[in-house]
Protein backbone atom coordinates (compact mmCIF):
# COMPACT_ATOMS: atom_id res chain seq x y z
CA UNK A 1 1.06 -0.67 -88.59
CA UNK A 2 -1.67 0.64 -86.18
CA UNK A 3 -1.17 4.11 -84.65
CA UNK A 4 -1.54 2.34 -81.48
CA UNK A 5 1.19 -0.55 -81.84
CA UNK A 6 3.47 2.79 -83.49
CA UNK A 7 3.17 4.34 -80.24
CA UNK A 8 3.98 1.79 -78.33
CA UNK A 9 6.77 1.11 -80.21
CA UNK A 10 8.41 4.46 -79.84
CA UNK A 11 7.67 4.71 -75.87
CA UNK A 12 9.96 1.03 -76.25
CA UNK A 13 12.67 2.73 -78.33
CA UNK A 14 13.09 5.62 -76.12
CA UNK A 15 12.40 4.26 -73.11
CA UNK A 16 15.39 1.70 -73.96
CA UNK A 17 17.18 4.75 -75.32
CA UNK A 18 16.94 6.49 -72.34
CA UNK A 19 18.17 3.73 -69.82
CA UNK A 20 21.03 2.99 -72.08
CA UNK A 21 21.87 6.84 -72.15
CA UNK A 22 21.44 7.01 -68.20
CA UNK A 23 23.34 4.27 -67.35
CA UNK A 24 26.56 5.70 -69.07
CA UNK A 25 25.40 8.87 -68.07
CA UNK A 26 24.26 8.62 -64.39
CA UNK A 27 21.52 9.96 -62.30
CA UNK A 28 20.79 13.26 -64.69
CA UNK A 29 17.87 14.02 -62.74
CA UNK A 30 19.67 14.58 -59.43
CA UNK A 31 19.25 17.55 -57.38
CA UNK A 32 22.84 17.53 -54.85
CA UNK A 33 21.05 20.13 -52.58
CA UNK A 34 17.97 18.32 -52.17
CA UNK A 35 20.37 15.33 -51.75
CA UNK A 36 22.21 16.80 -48.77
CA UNK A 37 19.02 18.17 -47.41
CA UNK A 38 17.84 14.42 -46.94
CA UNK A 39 20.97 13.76 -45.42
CA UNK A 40 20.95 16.39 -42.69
CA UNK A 41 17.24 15.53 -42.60
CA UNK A 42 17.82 11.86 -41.44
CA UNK A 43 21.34 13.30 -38.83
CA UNK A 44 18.95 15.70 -37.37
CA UNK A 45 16.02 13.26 -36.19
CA UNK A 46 18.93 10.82 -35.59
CA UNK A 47 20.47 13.88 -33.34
CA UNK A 48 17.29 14.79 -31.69
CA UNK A 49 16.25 11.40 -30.39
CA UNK A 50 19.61 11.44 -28.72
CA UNK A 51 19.54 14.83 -27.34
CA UNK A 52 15.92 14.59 -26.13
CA UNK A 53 17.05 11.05 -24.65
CA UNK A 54 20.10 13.00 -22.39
CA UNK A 55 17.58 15.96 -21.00
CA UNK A 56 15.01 13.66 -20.33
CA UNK A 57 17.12 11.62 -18.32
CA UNK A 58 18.61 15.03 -16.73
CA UNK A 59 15.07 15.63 -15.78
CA UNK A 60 14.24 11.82 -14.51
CA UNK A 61 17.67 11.73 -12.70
CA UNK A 62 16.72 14.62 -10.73
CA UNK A 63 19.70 16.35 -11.74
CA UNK A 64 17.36 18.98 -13.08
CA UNK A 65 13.38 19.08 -12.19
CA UNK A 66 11.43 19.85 -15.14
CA UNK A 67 10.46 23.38 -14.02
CA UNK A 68 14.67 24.20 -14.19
CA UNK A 69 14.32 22.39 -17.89
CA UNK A 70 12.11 25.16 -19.32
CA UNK A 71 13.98 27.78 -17.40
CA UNK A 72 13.55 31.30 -19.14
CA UNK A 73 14.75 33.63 -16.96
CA UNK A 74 18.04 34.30 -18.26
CA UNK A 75 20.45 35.65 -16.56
CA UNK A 76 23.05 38.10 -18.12
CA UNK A 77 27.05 36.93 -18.29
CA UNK A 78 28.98 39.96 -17.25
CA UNK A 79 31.69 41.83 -19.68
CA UNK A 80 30.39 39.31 -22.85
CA UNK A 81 30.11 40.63 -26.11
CA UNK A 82 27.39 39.81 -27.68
CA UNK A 83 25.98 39.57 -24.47
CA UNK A 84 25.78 35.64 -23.20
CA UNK A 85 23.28 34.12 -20.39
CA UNK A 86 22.92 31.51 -17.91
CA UNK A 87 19.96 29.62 -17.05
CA UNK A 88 19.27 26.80 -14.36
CA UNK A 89 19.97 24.26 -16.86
CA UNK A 90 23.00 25.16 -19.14
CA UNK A 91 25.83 23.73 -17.43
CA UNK A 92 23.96 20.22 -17.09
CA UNK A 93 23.26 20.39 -20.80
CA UNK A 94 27.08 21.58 -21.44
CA UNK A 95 28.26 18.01 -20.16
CA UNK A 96 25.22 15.93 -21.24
CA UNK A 97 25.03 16.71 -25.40
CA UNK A 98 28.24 18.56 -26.00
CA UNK A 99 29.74 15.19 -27.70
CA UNK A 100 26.36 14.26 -29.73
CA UNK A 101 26.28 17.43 -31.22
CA UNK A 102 29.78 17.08 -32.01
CA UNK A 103 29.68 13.60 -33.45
CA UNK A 104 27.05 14.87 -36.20
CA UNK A 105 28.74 17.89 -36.98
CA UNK A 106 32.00 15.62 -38.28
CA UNK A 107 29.68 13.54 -40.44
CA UNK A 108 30.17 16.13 -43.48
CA UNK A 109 32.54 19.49 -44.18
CA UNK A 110 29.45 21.15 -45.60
CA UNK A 111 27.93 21.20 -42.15
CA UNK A 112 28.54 25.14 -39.86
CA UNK A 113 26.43 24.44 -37.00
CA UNK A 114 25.20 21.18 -35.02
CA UNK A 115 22.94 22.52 -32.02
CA UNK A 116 19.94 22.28 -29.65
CA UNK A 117 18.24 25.56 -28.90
CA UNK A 118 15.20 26.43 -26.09
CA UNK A 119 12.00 27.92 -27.68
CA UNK A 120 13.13 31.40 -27.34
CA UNK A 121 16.62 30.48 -29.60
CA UNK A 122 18.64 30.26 -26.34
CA UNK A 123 21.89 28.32 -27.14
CA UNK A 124 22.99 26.78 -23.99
CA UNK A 125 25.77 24.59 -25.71
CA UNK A 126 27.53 25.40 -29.04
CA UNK A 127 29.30 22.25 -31.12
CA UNK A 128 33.36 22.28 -30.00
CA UNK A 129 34.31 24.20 -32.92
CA UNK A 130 31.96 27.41 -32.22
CA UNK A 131 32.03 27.46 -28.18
CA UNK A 132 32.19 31.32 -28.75
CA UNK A 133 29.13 31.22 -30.21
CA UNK A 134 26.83 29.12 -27.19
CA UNK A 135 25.15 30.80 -23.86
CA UNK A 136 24.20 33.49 -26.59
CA UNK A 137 20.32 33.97 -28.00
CA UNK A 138 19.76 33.66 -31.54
CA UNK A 139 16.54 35.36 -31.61
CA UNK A 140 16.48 36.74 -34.96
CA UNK A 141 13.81 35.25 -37.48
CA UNK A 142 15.44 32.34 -38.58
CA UNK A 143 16.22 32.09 -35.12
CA UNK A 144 13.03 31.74 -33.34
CA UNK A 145 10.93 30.31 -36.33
CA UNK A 146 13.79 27.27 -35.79
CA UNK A 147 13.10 27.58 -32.10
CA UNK A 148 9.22 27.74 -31.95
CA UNK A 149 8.65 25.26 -34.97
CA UNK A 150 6.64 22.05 -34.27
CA UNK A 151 6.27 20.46 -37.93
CA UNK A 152 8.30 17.64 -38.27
CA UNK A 153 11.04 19.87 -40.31
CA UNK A 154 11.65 23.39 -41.33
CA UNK A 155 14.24 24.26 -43.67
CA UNK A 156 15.28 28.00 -43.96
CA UNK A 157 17.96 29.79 -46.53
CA UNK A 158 19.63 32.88 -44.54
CA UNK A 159 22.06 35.15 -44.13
CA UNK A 160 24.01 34.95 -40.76
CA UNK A 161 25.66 37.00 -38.91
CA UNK A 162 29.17 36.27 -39.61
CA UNK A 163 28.21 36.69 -43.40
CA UNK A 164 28.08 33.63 -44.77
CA UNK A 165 24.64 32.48 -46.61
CA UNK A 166 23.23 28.87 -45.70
CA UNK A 167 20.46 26.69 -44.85
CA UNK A 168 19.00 25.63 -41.86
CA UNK A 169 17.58 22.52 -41.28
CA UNK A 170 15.53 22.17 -38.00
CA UNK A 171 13.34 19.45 -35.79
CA UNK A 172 11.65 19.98 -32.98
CA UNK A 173 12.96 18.91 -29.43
CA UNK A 174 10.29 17.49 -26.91
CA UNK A 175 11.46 16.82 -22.75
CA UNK A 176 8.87 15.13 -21.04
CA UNK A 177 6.00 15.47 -24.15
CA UNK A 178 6.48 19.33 -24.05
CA UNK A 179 8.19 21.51 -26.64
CA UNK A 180 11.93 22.37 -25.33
CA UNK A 181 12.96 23.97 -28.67
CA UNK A 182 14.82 22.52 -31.75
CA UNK A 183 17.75 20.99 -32.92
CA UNK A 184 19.04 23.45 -35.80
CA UNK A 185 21.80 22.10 -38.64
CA UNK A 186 23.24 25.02 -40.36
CA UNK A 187 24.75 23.28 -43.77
CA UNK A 188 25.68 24.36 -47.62
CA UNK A 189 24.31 22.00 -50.54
């Protein structure tokens, strides 16, 4: 037989060998962390869409002009620790996303955080489970490279400040063609 036929006739063998094997087998070559990463990948440009549709519509409502939007002078909560703020636009954001970042943090148990955050990591509205945690700045490095990001997606692994060790999965947020901030999943593979 020619070496040439011989060749082909082992890339047959193994290449039926190898779909037999799989199929009893399963995906072998899957990666679950990259596999949740496409998941919160897809939830987060599903999220932002939603949230950028709600502060747009604050803004063309005239509930909130666009210069109260991209508020950034914020103003110190008394007697919080860590220390919390208030801006011209927080409360109007508290009632306008609170239940879309909610509804994406239920889709899985490996998900922490569900959030939108202003350029300079200011949380004006936490998920229902972490309220604790929102009117605070996360302006750390993970924080503000979330916050400041305008590449379609930007996945960080780090440590947070409760201790626990996980990624974060952010998009950017536009309002009006401008960039707000980000919406930031915090998630385990």
């Amino acid at each position: 037989m020619p070496p040439l036929n011989r060749l082909l006739k082992y890339l047959a063998v193994s290449l039926a060998a190898f779909l037999f094997i799989s199929s009893w087998v399963g995906p072998i070559l899957a990666d679950p962390a990259s596999d949740m990463e496409g998941k919160v990948k897809v939830w987060a440009m599903e999220c932002q869409a939603e949230v950028a549709s709600q502060l747009e519509l604050l803004v063309s409502s005239g509930k909130l002009s666009i210069q109260q939007m991209f508020d950034t002078f914020y103003v110190p909560i008394p007697n919080t620790t860590p220390q919390k703020f208030r801006t011209q636009y927080d409360a109007f954001i508290d009632q306008a996303i609170q239940q879309i970042l909610d509804k994406y943090l239920a889709k899985d148990s490996r998900l922490f955080f569900v959030v939108a955050v202003d350029r300079n990591g200011y949380l004006p509205t936490h998920n229902a489970r972490s309220q604790d945690r929102s009117k605070r700045l996360f302006n750390d490095r993970t924080g503000l490279a979330a916050a400041r990001n305008t590449e379609p997606c930007l996945v960080q692994k780090y440590a947070r400040d409760t201790g626990e060790t996980i990624y974060d999965l952010s998009v950017p947020l536009f309002v009006h063609k401008r960039h707000w901030g980000a919406i930031r999943f915090g998630y385990q593979p």
